[in-house]
N, C-alpha and C. Protein backbone atom coordinates (compact mmCIF):
# COMPACT_ATOMS: atom_id res chain seq x y z
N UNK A 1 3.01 13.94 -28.18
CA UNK A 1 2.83 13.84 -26.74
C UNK A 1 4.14 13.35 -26.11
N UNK A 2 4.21 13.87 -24.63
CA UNK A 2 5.97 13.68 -24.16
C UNK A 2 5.14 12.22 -23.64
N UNK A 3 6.76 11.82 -23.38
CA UNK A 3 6.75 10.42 -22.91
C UNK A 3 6.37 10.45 -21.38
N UNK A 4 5.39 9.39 -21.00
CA UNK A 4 5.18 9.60 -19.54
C UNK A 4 5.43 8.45 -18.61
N UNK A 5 5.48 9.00 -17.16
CA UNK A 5 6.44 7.73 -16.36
C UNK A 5 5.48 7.89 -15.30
N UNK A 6 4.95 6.93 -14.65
CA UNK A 6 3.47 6.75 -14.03
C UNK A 6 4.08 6.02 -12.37
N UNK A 7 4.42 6.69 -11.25
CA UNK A 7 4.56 6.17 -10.34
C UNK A 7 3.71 5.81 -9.18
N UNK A 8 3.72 4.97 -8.66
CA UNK A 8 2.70 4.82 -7.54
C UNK A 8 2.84 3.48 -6.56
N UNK A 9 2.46 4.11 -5.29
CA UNK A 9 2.69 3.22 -4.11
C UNK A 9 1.35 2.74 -4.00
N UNK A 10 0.81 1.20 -3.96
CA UNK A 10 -0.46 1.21 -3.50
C UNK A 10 -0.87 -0.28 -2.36
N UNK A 11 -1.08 0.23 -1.46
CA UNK A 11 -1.26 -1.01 0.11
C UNK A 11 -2.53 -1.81 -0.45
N UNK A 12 -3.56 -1.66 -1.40
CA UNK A 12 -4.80 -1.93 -1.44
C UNK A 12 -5.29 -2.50 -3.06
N UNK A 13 -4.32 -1.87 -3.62
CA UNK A 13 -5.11 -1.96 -4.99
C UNK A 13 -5.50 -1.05 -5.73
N UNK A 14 -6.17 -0.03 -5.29
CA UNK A 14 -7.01 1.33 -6.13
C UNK A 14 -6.12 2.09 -6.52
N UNK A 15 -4.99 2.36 -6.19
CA UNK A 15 -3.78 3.46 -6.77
C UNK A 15 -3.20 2.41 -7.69
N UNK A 16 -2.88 1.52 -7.69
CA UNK A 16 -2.47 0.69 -8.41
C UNK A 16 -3.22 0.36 -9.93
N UNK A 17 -4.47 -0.07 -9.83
CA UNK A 17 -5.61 0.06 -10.91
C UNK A 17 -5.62 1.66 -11.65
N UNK A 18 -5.52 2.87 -10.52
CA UNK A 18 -5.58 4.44 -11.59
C UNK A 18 -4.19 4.52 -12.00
N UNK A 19 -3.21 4.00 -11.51
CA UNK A 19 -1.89 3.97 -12.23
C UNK A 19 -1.62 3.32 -13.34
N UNK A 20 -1.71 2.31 -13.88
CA UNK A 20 -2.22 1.51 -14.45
C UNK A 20 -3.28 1.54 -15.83
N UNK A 21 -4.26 2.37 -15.26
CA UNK A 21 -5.16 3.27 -16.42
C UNK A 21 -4.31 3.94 -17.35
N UNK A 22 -3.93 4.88 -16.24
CA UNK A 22 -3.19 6.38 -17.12
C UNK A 22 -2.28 5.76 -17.64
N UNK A 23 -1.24 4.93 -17.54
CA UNK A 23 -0.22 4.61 -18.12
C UNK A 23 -0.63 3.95 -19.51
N UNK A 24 -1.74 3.29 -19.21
CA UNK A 24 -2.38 2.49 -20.15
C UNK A 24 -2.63 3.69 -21.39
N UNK A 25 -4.00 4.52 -21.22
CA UNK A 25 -4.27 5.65 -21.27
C UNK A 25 -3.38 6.81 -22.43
N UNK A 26 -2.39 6.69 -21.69
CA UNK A 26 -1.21 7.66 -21.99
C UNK A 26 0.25 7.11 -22.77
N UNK A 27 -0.27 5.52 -23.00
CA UNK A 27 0.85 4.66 -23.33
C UNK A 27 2.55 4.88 -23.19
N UNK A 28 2.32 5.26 -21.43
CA UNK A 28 3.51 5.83 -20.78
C UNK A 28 3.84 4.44 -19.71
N UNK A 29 4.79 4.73 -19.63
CA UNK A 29 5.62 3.55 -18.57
C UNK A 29 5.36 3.43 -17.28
N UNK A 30 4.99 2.63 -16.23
CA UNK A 30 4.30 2.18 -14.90
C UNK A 30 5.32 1.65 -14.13
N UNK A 31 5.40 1.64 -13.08
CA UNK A 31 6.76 1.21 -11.83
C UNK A 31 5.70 1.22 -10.48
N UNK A 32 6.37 0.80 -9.49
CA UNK A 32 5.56 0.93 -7.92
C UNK A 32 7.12 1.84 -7.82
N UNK A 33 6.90 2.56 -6.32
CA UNK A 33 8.05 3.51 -6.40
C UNK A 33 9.16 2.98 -5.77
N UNK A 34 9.25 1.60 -5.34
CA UNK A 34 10.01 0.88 -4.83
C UNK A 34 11.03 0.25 -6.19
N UNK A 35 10.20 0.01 -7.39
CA UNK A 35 10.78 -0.29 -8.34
C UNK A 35 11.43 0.65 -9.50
N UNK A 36 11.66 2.03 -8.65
CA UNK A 36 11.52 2.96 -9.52
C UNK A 36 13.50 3.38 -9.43
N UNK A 37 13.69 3.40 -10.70
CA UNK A 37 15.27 3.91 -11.04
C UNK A 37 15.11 5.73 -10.94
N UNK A 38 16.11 5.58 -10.08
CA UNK A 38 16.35 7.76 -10.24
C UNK A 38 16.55 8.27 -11.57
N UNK A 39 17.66 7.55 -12.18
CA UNK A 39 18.59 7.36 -13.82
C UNK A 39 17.23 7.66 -14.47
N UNK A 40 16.41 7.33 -14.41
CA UNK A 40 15.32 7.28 -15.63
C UNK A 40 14.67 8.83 -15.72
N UNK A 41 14.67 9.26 -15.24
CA UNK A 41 13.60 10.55 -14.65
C UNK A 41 13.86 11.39 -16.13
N UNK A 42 15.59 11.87 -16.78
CA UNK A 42 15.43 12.51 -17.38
C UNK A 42 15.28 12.13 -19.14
N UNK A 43 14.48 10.82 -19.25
CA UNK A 43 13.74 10.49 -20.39
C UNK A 43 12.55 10.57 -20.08
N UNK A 44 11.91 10.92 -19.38
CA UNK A 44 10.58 11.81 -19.92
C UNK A 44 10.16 13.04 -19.32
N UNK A 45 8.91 13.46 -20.41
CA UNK A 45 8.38 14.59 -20.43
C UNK A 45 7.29 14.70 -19.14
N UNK A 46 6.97 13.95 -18.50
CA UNK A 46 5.83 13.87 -17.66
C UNK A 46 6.06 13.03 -16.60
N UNK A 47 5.79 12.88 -15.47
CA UNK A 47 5.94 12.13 -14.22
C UNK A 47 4.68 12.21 -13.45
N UNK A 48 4.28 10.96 -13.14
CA UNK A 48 3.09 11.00 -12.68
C UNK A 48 2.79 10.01 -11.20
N UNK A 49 2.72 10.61 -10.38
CA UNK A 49 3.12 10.22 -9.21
C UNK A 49 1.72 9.69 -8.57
N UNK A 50 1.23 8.81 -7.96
CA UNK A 50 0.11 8.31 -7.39
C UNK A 50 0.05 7.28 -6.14
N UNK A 51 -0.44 7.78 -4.86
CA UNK A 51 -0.53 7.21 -3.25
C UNK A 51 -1.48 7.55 -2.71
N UNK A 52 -1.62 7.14 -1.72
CA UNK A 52 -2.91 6.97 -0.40
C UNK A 52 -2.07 7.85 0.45
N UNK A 53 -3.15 8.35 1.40
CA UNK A 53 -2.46 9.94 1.56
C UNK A 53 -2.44 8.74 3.63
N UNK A 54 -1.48 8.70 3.98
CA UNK A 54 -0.89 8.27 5.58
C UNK A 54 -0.90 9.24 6.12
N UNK A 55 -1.44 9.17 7.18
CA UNK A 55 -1.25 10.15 8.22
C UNK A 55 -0.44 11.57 7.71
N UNK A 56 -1.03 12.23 6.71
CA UNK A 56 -0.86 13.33 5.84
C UNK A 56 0.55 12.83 4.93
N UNK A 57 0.77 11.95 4.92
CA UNK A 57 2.40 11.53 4.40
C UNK A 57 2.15 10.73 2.89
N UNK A 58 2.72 11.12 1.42
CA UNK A 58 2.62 10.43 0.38
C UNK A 58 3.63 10.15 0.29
N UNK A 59 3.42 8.92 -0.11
CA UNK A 59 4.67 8.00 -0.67
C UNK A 59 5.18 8.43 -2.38
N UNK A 60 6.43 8.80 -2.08
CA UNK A 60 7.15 9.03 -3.53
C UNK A 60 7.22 10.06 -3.40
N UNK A 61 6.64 11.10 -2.71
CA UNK A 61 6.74 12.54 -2.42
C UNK A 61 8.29 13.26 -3.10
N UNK A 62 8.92 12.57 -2.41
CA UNK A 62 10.50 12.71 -1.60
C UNK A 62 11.28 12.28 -3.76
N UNK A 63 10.64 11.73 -4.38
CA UNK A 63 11.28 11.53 -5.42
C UNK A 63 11.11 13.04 -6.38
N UNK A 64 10.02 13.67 -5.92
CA UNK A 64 9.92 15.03 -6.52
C UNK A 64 10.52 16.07 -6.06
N UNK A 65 10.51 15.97 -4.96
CA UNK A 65 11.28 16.76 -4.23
C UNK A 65 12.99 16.89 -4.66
N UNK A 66 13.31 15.68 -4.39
CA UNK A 66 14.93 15.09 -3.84
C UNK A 66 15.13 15.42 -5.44
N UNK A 67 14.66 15.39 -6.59
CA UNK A 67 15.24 15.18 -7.79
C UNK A 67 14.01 16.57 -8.81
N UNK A 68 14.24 17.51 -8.23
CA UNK A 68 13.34 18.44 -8.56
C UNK A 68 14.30 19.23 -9.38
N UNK A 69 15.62 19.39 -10.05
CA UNK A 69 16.42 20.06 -10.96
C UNK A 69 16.30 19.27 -12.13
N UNK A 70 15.91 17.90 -12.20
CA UNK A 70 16.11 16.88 -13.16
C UNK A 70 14.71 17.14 -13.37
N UNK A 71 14.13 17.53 -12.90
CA UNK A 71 12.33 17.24 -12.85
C UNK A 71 11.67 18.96 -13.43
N UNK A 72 12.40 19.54 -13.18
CA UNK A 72 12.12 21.12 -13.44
C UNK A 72 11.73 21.35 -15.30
N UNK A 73 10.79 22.01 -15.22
CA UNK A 73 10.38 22.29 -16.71
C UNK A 73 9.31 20.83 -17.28
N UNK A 74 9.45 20.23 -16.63
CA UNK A 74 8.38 18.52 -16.92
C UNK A 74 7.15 18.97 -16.40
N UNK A 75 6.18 17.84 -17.07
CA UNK A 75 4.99 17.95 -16.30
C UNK A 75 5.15 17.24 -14.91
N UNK A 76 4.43 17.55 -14.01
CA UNK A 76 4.72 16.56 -12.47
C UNK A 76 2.82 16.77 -12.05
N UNK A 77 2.52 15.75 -12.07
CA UNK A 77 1.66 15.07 -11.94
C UNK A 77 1.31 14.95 -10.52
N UNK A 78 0.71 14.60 -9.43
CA UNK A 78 0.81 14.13 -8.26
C UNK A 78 -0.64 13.61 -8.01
N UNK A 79 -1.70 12.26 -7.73
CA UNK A 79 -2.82 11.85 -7.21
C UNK A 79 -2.98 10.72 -6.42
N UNK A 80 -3.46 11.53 -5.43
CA UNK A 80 -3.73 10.70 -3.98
C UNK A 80 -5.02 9.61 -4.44
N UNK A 81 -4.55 8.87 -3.84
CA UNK A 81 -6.27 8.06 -3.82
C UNK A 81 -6.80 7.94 -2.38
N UNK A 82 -8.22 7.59 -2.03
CA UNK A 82 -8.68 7.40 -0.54
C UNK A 82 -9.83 7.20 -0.89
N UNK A 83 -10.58 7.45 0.29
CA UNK A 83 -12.26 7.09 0.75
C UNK A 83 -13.09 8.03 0.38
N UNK A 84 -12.37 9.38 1.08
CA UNK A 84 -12.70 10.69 0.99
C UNK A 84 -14.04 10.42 -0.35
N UNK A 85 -15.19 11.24 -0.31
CA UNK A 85 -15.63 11.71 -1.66
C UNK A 85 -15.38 12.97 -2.19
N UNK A 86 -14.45 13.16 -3.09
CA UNK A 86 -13.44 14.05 -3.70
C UNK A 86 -14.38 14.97 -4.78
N UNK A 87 -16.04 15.03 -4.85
CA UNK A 87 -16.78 16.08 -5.27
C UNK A 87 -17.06 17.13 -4.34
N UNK A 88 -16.33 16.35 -3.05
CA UNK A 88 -16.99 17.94 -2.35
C UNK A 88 -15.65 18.63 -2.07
N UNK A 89 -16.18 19.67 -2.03
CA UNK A 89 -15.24 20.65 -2.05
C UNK A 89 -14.21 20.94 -0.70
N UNK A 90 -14.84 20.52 0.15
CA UNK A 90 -14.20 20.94 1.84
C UNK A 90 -13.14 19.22 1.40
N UNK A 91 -13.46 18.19 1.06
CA UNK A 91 -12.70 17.38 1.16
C UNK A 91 -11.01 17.47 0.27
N UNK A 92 -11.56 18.17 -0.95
CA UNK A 92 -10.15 18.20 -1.43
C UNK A 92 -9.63 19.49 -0.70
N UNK A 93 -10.10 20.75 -0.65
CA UNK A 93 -9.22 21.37 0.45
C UNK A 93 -8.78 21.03 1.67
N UNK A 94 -9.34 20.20 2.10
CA UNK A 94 -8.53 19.09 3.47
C UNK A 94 -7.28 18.36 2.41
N UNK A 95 -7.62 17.57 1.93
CA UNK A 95 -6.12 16.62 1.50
C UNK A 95 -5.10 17.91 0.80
N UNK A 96 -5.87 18.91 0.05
CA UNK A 96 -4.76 19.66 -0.49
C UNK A 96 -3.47 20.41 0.28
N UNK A 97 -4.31 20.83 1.43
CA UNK A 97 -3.81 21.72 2.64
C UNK A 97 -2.66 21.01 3.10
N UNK A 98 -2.80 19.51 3.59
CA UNK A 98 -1.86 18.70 3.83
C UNK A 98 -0.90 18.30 2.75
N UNK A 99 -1.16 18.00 1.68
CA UNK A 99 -0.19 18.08 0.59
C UNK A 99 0.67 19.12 0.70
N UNK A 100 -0.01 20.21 0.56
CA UNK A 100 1.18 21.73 0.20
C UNK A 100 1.82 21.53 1.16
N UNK A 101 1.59 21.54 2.35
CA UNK A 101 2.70 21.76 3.86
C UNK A 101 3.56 20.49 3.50
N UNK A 102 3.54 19.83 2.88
CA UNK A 102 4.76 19.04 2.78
C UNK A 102 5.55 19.06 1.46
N UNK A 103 5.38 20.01 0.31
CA UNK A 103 6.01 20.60 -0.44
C UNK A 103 6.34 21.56 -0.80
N UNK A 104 7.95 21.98 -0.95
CA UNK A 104 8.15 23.17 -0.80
C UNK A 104 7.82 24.16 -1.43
N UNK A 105 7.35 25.43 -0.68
CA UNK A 105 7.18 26.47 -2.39
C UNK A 105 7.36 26.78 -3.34
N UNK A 106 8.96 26.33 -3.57
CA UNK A 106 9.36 26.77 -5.02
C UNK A 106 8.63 25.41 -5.45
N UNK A 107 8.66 24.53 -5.13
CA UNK A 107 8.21 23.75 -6.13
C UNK A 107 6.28 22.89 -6.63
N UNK A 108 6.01 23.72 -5.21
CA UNK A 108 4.34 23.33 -4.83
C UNK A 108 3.58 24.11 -6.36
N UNK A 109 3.57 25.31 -7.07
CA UNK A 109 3.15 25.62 -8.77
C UNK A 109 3.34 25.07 -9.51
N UNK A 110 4.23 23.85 -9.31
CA UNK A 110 4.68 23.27 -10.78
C UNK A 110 4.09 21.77 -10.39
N UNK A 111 3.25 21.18 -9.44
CA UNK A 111 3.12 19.85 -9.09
C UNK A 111 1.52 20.17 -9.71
N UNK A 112 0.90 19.62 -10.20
CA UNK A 112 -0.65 19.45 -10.72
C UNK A 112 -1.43 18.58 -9.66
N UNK A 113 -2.10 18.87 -9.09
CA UNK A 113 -2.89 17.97 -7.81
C UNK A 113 -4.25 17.49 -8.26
N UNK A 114 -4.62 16.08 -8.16
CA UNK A 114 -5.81 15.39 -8.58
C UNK A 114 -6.18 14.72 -7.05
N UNK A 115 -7.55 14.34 -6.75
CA UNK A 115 -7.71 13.26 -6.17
C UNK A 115 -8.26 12.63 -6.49
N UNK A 116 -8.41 11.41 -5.98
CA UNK A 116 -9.08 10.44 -7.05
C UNK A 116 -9.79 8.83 -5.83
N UNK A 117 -10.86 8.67 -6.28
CA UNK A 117 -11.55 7.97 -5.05
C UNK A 117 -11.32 6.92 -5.21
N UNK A 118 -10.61 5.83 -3.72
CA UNK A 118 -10.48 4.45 -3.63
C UNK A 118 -11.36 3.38 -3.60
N UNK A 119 -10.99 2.58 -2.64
CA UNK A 119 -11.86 1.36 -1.88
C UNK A 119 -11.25 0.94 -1.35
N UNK A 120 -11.92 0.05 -0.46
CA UNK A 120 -11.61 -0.65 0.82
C UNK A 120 -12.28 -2.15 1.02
N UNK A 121 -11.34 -2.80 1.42
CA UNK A 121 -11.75 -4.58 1.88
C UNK A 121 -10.77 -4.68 3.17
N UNK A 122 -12.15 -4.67 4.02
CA UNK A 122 -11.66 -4.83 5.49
C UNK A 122 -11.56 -5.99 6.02
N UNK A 123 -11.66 -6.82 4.76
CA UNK A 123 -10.59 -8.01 5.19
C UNK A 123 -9.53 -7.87 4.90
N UNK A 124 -8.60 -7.41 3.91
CA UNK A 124 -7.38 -7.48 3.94
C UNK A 124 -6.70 -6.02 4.19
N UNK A 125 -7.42 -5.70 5.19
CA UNK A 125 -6.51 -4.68 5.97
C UNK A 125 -5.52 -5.07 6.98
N UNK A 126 -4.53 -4.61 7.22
CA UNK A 126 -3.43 -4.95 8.04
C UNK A 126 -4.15 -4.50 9.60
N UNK A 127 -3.54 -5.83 10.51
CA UNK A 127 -4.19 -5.19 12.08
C UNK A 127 -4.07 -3.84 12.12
N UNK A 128 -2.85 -3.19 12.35
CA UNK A 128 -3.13 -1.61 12.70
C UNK A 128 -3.74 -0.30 11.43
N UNK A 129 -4.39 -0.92 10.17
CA UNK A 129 -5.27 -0.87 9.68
C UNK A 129 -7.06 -0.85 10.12
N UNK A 130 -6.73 -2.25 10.58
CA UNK A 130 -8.07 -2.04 11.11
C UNK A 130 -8.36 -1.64 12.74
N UNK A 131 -7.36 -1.72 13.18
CA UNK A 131 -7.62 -0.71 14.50
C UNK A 131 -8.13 0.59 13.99
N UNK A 132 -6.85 1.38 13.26
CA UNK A 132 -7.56 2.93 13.05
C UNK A 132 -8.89 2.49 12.37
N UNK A 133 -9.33 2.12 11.78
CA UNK A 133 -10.53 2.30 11.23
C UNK A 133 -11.56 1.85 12.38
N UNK A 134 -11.39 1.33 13.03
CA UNK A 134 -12.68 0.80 14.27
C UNK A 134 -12.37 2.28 15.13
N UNK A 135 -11.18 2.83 15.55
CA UNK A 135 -11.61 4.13 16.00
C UNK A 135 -12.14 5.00 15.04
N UNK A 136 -12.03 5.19 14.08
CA UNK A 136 -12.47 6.02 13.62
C UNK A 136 -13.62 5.58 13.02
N UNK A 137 -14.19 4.71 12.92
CA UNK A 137 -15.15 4.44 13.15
C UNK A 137 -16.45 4.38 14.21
N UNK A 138 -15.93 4.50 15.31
CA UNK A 138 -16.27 4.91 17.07
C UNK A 138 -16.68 6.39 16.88
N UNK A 139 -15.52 7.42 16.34
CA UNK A 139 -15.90 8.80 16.10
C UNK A 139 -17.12 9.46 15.04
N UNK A 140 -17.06 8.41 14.33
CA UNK A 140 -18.09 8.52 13.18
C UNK A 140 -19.56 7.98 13.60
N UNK A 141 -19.80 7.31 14.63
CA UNK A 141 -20.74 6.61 14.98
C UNK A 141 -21.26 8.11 16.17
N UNK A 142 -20.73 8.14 16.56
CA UNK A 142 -20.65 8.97 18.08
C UNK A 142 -21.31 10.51 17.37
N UNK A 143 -20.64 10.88 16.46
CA UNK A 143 -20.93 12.03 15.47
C UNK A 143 -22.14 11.97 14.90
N UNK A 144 -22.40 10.93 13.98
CA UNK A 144 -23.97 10.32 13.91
C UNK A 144 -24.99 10.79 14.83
N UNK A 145 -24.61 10.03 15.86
CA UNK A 145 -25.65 10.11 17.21
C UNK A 145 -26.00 11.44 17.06
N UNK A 146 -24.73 12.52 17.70
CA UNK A 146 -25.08 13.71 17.54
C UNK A 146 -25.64 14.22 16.59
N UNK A 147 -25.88 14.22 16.14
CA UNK A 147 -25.95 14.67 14.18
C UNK A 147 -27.67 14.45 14.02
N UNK A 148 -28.02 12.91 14.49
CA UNK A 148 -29.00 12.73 14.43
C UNK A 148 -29.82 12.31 12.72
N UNK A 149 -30.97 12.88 12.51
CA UNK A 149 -31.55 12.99 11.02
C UNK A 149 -31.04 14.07 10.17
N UNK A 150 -29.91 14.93 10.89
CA UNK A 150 -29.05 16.05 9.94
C UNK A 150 -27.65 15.93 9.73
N UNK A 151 -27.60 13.99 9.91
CA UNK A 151 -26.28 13.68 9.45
C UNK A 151 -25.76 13.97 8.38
N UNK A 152 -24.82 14.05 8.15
CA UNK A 152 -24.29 14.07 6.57
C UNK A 152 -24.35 12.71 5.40
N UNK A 153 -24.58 13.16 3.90
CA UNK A 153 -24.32 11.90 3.26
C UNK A 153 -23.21 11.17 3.54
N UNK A 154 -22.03 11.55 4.21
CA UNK A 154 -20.64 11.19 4.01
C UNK A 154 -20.99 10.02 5.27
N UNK A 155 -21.08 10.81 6.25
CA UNK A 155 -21.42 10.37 7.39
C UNK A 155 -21.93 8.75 6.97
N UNK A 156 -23.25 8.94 6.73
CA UNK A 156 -24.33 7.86 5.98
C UNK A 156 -23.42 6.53 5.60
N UNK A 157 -22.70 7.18 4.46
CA UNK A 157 -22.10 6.19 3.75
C UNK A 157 -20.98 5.26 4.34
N UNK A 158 -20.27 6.07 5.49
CA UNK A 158 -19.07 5.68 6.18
C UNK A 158 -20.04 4.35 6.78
N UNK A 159 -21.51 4.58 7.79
CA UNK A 159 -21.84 3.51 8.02
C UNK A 159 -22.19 2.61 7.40
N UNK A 160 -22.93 3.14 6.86
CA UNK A 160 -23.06 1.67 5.63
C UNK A 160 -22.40 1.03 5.27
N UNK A 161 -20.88 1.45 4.85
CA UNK A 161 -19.82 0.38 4.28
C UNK A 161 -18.68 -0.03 5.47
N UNK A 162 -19.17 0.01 6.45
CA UNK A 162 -17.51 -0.18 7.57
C UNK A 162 -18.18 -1.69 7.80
N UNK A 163 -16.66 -1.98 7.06
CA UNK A 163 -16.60 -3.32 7.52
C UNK A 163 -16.68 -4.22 6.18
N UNK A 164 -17.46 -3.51 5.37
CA UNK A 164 -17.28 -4.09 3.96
C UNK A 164 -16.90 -4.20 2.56
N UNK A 165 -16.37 -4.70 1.68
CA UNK A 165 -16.01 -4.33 0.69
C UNK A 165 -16.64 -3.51 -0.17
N UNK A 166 -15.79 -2.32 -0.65
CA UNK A 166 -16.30 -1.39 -1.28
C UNK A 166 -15.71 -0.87 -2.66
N UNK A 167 -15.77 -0.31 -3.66
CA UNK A 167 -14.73 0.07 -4.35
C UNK A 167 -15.39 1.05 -5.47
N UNK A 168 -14.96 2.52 -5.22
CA UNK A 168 -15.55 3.83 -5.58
C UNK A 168 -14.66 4.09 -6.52
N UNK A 169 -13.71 3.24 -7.38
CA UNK A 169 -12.87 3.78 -8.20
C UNK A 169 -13.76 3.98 -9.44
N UNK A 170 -12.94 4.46 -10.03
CA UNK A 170 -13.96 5.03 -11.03
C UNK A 170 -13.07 5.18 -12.35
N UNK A 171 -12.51 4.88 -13.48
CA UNK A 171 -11.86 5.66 -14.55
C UNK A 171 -12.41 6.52 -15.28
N UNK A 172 -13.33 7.15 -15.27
CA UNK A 172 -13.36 8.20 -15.82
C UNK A 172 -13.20 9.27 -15.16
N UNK A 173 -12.79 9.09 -13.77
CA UNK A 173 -11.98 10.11 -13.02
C UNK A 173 -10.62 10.33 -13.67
N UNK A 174 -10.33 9.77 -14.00
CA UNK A 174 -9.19 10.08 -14.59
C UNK A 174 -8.60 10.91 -15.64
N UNK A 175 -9.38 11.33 -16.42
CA UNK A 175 -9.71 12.11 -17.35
C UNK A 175 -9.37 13.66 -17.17
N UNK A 176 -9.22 14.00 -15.97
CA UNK A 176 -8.69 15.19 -15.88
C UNK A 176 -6.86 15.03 -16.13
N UNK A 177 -7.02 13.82 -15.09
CA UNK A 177 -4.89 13.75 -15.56
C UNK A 177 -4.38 13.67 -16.93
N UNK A 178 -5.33 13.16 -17.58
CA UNK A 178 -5.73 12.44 -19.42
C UNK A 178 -5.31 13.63 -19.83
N UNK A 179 -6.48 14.72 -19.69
CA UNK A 179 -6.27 15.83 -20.57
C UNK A 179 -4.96 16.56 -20.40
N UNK A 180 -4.64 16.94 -19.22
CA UNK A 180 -3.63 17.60 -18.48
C UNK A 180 -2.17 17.02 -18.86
N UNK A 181 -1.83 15.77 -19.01
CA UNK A 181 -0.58 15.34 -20.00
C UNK A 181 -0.87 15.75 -20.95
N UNK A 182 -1.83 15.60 -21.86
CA UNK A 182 -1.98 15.39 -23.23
C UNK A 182 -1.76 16.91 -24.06
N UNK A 183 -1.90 17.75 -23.04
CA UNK A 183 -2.03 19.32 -23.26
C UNK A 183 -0.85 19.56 -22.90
């Protein structure tokens, strides 16, 4: 098995914990991408990149990109974490859609795309954290209304947990990235 290098930005915790796994997992090397050397990239076989998807924007993106000749012929890895529930199908074609538009074609076939489900403690969200989430929380409530008794489960669940600690991570989600180095 090639040697693997496990990157990831995480504001919360949950990208941090699936980074962490796999590296574990894969007994490959772990960094946040702040701590991450460029120099290193071409000792290994695999790169595994992992963030919370910002206002369609991943962090570390720009390291696949910017260093994609050094990176060419490797495995490249890429998994978002979030709220999203990532069994349904309309949800990962939403995050995927936004992914691709921010990587370029030549190199969007060779990136492997996972998502992988977070959590949330809305206590230690940052104020403009929890602003967006009280609007969007306003929209989700309002949607409800409309929606009525043919709300959605998603819907459901958003109320139930706003406002409280939650945490949908899961490792045996992981298991697809597992196989996918290992192969």
């Amino acid at each position: 098995m090639t040697k693997t290098l496990v990157l990831y930005s995480s504001k919360y915790g949950a990208t941090k914990k699936y980074a962490e796994w796999i590296a574990a997992e894969l007994n490959g090397d772990v960094c946040t991408i702040s701590e991450f050397k460029q120099n290193t990239l071409a000792n290994y076989g695999a790169v595994v990149l992992g963030s919370s998807l910002y206002a369609g924007n991943i962090k570390g993106l720009d390291i696949i990109i910017n260093n994609y000749d050094t990176l060419r012929g490797k495995k490249l890895i890429l998994f978002t974490c979030g709220l999203a529930d990532y069994t349904k199908p309309e949800n990962i074609n939403n995050v995927k859609m936004r992914i691709e538009a921010k990587i370029p074609e030549n190199i969007r076939g060779n990136v492997k795309m996972f998502f992988l489900r977070g959590g949330i403690d809305y206590k230690g969200l940052s104020l403009m954290h929890r602003f967006m989430m009280a609007v969007m929380n306003k929209v989700v409530q309002r949607k409800a209304k409309q929606e009525g008794a043919n709300a959605s489960e998603e819907t459901k669940e958003w109320i139930e947990t706003y406002g409280k600690t939650v945490d949908f991570t899961d490792k045996a989600s992981i298991a697809g990235i597992l196989e996918y180095c290992r192969n």
